[in-house]
PDB file of N, CA and C in Angstrom:
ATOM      1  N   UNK A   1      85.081 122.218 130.756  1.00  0.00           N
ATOM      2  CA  UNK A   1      85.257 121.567 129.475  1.00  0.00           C
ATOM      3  C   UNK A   1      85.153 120.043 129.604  1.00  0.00           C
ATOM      4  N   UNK A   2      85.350 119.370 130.630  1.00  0.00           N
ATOM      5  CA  UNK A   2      85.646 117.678 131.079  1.00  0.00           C
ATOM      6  C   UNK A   2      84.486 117.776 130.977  1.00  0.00           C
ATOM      7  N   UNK A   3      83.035 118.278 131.330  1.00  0.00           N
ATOM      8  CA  UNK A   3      81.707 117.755 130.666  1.00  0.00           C
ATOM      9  C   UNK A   3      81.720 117.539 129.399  1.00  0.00           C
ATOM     10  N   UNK A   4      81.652 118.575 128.411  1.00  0.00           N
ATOM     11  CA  UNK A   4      81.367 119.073 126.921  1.00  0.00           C
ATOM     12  C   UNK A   4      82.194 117.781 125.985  1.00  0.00           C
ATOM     13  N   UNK A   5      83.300 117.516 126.843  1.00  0.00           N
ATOM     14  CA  UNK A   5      84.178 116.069 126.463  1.00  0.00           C
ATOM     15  C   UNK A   5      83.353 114.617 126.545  1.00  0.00           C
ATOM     16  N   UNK A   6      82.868 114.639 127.800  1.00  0.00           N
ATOM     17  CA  UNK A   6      82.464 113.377 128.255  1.00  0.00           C
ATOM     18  C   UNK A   6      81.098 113.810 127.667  1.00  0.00           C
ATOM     19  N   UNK A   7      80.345 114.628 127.092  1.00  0.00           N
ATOM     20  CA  UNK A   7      78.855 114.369 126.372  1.00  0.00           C
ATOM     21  C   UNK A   7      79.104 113.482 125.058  1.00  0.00           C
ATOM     22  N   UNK A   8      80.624 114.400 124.166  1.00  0.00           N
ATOM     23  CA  UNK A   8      80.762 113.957 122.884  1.00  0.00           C
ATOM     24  C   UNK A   8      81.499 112.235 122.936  1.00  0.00           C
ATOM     25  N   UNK A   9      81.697 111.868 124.008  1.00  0.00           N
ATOM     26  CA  UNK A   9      82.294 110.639 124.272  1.00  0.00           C
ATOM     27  C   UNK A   9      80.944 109.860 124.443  1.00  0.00           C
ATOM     28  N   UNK A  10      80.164 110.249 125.202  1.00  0.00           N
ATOM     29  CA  UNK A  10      78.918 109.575 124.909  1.00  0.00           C
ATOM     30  C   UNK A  10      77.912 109.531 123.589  1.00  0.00           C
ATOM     31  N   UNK A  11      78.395 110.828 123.076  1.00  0.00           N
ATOM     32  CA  UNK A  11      77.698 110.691 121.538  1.00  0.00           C
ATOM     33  C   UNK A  11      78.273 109.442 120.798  1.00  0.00           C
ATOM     34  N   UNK A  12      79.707 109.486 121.037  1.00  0.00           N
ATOM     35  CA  UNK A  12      80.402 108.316 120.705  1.00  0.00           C
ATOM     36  C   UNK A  12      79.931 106.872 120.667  1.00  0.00           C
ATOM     37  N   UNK A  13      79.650 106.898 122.104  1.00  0.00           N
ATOM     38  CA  UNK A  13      79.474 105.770 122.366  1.00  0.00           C
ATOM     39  C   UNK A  13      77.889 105.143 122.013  1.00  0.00           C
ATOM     40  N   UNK A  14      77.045 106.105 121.425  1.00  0.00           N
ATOM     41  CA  UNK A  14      75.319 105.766 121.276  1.00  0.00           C
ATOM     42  C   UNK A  14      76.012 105.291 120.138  1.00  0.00           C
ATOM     43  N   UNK A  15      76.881 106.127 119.283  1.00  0.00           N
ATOM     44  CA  UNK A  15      76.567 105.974 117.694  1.00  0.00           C
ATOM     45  C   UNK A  15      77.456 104.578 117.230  1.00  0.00           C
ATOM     46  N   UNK A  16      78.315 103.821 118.597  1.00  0.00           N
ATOM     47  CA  UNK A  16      78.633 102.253 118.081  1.00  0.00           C
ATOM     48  C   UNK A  16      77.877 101.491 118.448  1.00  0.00           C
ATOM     49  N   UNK A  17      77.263 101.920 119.275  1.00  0.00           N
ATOM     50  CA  UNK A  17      75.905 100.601 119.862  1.00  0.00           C
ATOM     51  C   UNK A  17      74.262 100.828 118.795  1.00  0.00           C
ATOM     52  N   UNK A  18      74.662 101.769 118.113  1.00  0.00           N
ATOM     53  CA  UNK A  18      73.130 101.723 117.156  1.00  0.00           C
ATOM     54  C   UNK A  18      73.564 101.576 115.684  1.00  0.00           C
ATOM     55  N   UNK A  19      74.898 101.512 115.050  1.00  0.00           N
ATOM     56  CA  UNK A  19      75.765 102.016 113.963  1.00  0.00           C
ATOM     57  C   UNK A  19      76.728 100.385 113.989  1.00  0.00           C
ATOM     58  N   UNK A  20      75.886  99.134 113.343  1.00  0.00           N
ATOM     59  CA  UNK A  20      77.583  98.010 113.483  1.00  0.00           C
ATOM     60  C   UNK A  20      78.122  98.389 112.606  1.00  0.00           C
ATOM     61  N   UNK A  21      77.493  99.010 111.205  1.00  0.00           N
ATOM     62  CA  UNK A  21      78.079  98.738 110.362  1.00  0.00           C
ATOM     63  C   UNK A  21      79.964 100.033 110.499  1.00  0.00           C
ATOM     64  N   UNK A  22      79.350 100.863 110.862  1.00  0.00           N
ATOM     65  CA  UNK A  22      80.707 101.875 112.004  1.00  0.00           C
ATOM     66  C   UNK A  22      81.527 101.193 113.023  1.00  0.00           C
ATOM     67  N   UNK A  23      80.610 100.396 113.703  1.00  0.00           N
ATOM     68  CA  UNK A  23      81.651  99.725 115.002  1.00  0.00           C
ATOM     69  C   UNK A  23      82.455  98.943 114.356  1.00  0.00           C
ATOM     70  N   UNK A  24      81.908  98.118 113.268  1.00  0.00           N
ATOM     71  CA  UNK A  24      82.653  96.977 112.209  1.00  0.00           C
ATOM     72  C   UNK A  24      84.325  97.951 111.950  1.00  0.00           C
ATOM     73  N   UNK A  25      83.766  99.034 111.672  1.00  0.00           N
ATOM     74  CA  UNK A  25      85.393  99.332 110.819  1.00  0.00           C
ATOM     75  C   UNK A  25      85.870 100.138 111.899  1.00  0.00           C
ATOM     76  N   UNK A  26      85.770 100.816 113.482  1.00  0.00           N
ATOM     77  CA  UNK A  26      85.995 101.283 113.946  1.00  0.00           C
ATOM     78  C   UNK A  26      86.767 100.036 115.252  1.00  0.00           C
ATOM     79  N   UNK A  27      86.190  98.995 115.152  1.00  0.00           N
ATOM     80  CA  UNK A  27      86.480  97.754 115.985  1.00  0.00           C
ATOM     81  C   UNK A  27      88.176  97.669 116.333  1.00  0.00           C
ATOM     82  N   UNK A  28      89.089  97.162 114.880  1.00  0.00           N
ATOM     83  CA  UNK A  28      90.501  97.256 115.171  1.00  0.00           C
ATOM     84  C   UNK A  28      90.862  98.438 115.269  1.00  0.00           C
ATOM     85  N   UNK A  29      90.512  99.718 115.826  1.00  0.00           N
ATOM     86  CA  UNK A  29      91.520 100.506 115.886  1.00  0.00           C
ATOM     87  C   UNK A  29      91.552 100.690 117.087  1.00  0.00           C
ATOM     88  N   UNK A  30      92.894 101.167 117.238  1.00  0.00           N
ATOM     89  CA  UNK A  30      93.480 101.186 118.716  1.00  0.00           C
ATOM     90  C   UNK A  30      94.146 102.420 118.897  1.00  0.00           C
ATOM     91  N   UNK A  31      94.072 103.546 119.307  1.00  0.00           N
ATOM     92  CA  UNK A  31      94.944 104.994 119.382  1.00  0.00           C
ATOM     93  C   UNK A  31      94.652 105.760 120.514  1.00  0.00           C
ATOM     94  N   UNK A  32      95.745 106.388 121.284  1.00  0.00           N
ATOM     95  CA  UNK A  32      95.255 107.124 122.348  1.00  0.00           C
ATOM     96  C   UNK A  32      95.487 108.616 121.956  1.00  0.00           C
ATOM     97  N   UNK A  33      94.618 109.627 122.971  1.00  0.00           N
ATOM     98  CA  UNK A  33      94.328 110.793 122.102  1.00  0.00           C
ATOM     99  C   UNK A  33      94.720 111.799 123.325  1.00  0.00           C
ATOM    100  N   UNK A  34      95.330 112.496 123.483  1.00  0.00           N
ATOM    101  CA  UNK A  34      95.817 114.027 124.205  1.00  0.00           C
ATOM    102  C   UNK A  34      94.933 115.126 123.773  1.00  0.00           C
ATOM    103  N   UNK A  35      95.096 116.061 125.031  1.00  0.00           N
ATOM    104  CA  UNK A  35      93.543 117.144 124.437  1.00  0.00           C
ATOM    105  C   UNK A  35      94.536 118.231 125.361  1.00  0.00           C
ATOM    106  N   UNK A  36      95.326 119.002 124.876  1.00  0.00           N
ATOM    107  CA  UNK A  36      96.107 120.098 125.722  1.00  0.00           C
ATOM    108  C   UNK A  36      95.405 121.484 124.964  1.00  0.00           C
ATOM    109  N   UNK A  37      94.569 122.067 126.478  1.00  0.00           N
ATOM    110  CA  UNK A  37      93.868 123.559 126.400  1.00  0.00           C
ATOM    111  C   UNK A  37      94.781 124.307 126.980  1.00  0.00           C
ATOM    112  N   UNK A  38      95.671 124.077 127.401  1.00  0.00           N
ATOM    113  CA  UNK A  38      97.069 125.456 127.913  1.00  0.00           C
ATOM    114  C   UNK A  38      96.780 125.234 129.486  1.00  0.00           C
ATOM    115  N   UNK A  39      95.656 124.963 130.035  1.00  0.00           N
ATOM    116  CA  UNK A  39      95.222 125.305 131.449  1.00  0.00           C
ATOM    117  C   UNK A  39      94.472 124.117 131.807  1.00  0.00           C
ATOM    118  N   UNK A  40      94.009 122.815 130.729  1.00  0.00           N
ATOM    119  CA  UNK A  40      93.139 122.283 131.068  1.00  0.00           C
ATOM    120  C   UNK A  40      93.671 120.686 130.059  1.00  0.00           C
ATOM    121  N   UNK A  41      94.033 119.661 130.695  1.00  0.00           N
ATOM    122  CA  UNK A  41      94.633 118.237 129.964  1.00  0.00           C
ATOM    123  C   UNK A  41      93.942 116.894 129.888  1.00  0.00           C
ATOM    124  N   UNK A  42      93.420 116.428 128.977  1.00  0.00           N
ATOM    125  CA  UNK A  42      93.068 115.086 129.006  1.00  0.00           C
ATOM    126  C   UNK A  42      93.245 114.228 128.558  1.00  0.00           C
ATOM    127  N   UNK A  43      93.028 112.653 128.330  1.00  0.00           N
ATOM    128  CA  UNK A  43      93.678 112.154 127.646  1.00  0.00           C
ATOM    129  C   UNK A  43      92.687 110.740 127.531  1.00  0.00           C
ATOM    130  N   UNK A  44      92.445 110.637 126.216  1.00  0.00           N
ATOM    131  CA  UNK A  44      91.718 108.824 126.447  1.00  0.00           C
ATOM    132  C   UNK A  44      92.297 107.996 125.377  1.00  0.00           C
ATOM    133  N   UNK A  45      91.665 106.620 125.307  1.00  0.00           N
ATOM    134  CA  UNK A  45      92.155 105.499 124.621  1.00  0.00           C
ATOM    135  C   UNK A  45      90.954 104.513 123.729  1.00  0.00           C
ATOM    136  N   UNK A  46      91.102 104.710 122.293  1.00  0.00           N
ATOM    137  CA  UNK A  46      90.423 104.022 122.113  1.00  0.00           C
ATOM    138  C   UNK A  46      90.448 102.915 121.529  1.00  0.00           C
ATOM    139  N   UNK A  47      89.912 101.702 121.875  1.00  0.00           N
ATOM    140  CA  UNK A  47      89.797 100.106 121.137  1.00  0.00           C
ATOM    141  C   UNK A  47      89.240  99.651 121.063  1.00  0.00           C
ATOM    142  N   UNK A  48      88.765  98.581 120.496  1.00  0.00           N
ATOM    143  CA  UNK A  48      87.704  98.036 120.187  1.00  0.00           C
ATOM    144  C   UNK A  48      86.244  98.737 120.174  1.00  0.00           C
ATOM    145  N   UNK A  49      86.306  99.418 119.740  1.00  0.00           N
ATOM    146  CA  UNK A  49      85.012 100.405 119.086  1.00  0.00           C
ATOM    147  C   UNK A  49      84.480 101.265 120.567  1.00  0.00           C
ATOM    148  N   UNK A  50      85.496 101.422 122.088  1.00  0.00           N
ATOM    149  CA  UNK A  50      85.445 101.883 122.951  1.00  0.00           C
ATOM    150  C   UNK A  50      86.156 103.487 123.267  1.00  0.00           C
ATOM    151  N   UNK A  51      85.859 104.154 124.246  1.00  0.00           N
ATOM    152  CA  UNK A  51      86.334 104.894 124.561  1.00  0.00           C
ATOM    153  C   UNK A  51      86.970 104.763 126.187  1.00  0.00           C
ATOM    154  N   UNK A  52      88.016 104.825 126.244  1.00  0.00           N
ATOM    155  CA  UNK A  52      88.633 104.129 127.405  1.00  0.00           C
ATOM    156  C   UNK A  52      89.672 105.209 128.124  1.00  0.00           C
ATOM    157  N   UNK A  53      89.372 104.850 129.649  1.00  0.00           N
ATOM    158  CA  UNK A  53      90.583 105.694 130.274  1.00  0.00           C
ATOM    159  C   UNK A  53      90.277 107.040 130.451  1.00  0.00           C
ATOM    160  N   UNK A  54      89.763 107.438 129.891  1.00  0.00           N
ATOM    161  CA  UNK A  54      89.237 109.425 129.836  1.00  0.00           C
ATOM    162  C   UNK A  54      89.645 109.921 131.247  1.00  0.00           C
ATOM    163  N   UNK A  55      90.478 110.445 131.410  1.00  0.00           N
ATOM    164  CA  UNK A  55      91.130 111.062 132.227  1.00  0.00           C
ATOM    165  C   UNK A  55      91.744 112.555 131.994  1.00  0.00           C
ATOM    166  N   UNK A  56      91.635 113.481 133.373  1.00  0.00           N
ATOM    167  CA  UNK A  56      91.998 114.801 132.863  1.00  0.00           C
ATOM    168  C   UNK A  56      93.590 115.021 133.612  1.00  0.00           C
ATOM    169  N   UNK A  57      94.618 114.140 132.480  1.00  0.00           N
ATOM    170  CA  UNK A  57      96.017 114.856 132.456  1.00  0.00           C
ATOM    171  C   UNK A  57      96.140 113.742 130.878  1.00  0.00           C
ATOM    172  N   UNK A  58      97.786 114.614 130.881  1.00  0.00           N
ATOM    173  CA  UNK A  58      98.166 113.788 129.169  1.00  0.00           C
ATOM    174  C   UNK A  58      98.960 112.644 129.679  1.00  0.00           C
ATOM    175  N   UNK A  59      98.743 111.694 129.141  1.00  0.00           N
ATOM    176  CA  UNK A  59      99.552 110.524 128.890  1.00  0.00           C
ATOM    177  C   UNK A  59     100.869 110.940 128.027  1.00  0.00           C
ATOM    178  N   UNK A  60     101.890 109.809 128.260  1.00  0.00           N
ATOM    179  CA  UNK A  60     103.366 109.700 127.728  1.00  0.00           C
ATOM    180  C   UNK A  60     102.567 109.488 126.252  1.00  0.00           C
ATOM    181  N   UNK A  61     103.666 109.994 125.246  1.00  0.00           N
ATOM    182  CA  UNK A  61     103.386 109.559 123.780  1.00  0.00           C
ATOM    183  C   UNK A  61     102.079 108.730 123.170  1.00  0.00           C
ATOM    184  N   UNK A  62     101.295 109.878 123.378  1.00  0.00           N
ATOM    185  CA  UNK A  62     100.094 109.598 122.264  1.00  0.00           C
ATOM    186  C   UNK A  62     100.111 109.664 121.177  1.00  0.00           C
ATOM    187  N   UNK A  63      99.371 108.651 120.741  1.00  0.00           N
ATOM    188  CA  UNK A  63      99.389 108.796 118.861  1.00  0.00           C
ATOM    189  C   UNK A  63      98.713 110.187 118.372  1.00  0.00           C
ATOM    190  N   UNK A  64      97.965 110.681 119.524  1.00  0.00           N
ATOM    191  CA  UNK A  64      97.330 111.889 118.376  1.00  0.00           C
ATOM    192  C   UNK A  64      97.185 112.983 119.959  1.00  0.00           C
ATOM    193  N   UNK A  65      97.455 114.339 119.396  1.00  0.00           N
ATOM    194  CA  UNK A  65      97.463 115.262 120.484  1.00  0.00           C
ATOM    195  C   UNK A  65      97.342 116.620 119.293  1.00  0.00           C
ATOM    196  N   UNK A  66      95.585 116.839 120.321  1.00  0.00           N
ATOM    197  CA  UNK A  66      95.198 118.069 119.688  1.00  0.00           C
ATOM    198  C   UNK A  66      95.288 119.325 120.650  1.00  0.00           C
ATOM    199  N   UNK A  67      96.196 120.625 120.519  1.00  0.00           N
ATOM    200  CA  UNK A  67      95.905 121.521 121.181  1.00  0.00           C
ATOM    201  C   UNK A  67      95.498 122.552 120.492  1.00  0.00           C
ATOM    202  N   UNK A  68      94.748 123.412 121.538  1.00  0.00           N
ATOM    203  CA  UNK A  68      94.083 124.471 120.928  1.00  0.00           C
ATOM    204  C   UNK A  68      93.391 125.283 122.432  1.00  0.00           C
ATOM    205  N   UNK A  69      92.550 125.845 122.259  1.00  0.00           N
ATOM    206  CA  UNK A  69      91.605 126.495 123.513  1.00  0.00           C
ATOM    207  C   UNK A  69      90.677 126.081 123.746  1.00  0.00           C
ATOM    208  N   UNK A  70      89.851 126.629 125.147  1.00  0.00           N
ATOM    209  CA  UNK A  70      88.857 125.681 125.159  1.00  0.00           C
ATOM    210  C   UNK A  70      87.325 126.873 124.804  1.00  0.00           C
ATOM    211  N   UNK A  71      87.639 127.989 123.953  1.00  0.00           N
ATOM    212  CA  UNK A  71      86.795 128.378 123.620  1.00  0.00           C
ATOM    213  C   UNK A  71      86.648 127.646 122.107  1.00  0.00           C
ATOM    214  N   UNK A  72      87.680 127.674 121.290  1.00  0.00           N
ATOM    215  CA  UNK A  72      87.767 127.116 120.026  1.00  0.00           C
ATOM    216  C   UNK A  72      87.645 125.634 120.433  1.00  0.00           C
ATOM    217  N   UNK A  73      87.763 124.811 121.363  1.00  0.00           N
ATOM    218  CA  UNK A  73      87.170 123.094 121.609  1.00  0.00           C
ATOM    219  C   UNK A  73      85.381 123.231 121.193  1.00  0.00           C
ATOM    220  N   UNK A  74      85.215 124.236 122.133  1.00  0.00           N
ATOM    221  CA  UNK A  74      83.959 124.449 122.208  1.00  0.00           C
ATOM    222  C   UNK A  74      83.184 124.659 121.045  1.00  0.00           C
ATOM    223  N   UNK A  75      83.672 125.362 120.046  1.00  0.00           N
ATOM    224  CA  UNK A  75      83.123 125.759 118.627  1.00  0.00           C
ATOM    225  C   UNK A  75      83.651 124.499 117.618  1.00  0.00           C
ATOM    226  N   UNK A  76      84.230 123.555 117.904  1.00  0.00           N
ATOM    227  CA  UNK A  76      84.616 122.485 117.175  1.00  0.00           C
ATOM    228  C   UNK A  76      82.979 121.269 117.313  1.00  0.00           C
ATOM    229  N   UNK A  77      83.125 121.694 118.868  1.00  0.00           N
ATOM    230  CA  UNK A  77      82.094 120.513 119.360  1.00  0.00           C
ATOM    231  C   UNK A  77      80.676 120.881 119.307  1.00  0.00           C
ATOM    232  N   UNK A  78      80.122 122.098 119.625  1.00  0.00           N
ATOM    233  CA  UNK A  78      79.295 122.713 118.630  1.00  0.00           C
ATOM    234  C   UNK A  78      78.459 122.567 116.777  1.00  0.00           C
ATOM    235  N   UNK A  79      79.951 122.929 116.235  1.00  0.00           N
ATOM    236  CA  UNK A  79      80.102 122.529 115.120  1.00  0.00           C
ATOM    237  C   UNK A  79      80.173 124.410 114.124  1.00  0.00           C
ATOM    238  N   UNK A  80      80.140 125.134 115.104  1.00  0.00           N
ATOM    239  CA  UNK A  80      80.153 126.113 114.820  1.00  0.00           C
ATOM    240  C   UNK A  80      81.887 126.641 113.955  1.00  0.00           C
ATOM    241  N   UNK A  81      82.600 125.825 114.106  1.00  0.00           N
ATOM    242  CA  UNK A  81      83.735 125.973 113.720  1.00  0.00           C
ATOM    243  C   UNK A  81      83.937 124.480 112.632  1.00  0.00           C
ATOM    244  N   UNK A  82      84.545 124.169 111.647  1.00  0.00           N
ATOM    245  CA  UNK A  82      85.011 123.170 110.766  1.00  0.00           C
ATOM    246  C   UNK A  82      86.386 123.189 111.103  1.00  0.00           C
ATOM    247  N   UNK A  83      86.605 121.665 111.190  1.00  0.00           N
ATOM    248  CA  UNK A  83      87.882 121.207 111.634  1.00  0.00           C
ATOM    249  C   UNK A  83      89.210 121.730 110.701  1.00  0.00           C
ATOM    250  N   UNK A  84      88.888 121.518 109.696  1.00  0.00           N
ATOM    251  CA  UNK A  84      90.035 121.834 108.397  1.00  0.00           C
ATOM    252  C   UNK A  84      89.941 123.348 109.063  1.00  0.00           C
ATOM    253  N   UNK A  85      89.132 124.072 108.304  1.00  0.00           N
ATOM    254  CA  UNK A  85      89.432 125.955 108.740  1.00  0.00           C
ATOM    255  C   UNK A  85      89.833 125.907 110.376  1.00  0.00           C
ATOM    256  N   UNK A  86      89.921 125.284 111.445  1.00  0.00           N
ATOM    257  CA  UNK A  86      90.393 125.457 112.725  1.00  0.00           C
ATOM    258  C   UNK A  86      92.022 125.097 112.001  1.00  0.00           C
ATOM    259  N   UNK A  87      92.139 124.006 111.788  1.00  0.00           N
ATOM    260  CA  UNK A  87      93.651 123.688 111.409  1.00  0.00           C
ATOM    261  C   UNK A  87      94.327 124.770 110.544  1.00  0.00           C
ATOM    262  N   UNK A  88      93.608 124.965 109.182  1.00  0.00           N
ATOM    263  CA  UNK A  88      94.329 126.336 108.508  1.00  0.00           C
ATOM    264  C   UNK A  88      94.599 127.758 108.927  1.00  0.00           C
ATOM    265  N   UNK A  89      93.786 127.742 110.184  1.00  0.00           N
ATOM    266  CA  UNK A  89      93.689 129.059 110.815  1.00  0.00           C
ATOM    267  C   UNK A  89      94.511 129.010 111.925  1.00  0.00           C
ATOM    268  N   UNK A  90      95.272 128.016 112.107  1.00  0.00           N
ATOM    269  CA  UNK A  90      95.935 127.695 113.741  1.00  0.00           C
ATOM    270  C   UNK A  90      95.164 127.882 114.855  1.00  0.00           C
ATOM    271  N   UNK A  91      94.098 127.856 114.691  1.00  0.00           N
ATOM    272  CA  UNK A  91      92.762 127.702 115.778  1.00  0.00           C
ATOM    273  C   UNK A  91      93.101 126.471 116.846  1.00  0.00           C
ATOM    274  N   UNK A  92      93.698 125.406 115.971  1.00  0.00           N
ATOM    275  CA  UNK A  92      93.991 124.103 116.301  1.00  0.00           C
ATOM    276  C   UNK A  92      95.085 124.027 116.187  1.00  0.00           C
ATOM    277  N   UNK A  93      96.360 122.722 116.855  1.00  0.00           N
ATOM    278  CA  UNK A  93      97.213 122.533 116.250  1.00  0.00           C
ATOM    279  C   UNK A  93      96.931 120.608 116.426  1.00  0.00           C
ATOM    280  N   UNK A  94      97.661 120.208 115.785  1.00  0.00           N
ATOM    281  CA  UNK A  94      97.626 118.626 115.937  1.00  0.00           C
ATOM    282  C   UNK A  94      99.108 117.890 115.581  1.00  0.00           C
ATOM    283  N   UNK A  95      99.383 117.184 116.772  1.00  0.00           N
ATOM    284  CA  UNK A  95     100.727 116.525 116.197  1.00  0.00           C
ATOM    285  C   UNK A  95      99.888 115.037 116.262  1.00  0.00           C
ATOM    286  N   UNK A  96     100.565 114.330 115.207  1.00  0.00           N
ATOM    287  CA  UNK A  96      99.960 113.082 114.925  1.00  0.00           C
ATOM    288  C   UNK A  96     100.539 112.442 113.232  1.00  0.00           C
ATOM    289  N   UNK A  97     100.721 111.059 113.273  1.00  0.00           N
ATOM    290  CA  UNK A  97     100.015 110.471 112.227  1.00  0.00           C
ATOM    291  C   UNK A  97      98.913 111.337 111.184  1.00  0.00           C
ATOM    292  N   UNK A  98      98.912 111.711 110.172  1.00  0.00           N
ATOM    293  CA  UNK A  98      97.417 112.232 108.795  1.00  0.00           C
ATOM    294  C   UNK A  98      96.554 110.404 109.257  1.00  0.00           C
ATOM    295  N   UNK A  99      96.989 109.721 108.878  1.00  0.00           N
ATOM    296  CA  UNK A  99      96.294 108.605 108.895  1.00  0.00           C
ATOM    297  C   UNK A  99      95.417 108.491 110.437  1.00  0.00           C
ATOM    298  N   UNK A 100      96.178 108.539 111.571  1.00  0.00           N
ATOM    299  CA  UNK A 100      95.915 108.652 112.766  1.00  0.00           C
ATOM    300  C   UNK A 100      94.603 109.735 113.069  1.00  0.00           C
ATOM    301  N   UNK A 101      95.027 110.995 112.449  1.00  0.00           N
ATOM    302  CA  UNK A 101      93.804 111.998 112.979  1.00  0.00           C
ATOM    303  C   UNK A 101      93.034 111.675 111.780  1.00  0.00           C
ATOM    304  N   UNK A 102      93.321 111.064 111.325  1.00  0.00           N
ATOM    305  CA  UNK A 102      91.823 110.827 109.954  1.00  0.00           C
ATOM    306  C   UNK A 102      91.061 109.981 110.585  1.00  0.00           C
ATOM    307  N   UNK A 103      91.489 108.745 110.753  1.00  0.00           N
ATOM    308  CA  UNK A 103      90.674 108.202 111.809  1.00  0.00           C
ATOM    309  C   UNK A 103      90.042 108.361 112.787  1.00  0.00           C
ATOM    310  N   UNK A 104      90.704 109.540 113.530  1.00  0.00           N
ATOM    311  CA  UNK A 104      89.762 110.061 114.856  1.00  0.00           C
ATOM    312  C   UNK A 104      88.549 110.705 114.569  1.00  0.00           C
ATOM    313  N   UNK A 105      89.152 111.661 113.294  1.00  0.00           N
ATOM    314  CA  UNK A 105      88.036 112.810 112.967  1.00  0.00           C
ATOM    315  C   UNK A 105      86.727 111.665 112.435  1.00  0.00           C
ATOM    316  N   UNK A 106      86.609 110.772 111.716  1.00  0.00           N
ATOM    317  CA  UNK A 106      86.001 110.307 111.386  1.00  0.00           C
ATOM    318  C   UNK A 106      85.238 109.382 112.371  1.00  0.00           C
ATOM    319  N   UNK A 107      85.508 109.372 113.300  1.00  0.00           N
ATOM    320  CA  UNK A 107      84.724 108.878 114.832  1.00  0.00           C
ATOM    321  C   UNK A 107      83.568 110.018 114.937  1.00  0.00           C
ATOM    322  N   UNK A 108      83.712 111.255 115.634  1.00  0.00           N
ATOM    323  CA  UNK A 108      83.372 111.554 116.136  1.00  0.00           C
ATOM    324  C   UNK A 108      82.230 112.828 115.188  1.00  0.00           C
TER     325      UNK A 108
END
């Protein structure tokens, strides 16, 4: 799964270096993000329109921590699955800030 992560982190990262008018409003935010698959932990940081730190364990108190599986990660990142129906279905769970994961979702 630490590939399938680090591709969409690079999708990330094409779409602020070709996208200012995205990096513009993505620039001040600052939030670090937890990724708990039951068997499998990561954790990154993002600021200034970066993706930082990507590492596979969780950090102390993240602003946003999504768990779920890493078959359902997989169908998120895909796209074969929609984020809302993962959340209504407990496919997903997310502790966080609404404001916080609004912002993320809207990154990526």
């Amino acid at each position: 799964m630490e590939l399938e992560i680090q591709r969409m982190i690079d999708k990330f990262r094409r779409r602020m270096s070709k996208d200012p008018e995205t990096r513009a409003k993505v620039e001040p935010i600052t939030k670090t993000l937890n990724i708990d698959l039951g068997d499998e932990f990561y954790s990154m940081k993002i600021e200034h329109a970066e993706i930082t730190e990507f590492r596979p364990e969780l950090i102390d108190d993240p602003d946003v921590t999504l768990m779920t599986t890493r078959e359902y990660l997989q169908e998120l990142i895909d796209g074969t699955l929609r984020p809302m129906k993962a959340y209504v279905t407990k496919k997903i769970r997310i502790k966080g800030k609404i404001e916080d994961i609004m912002h993320l979702k809207a990154l990526f």
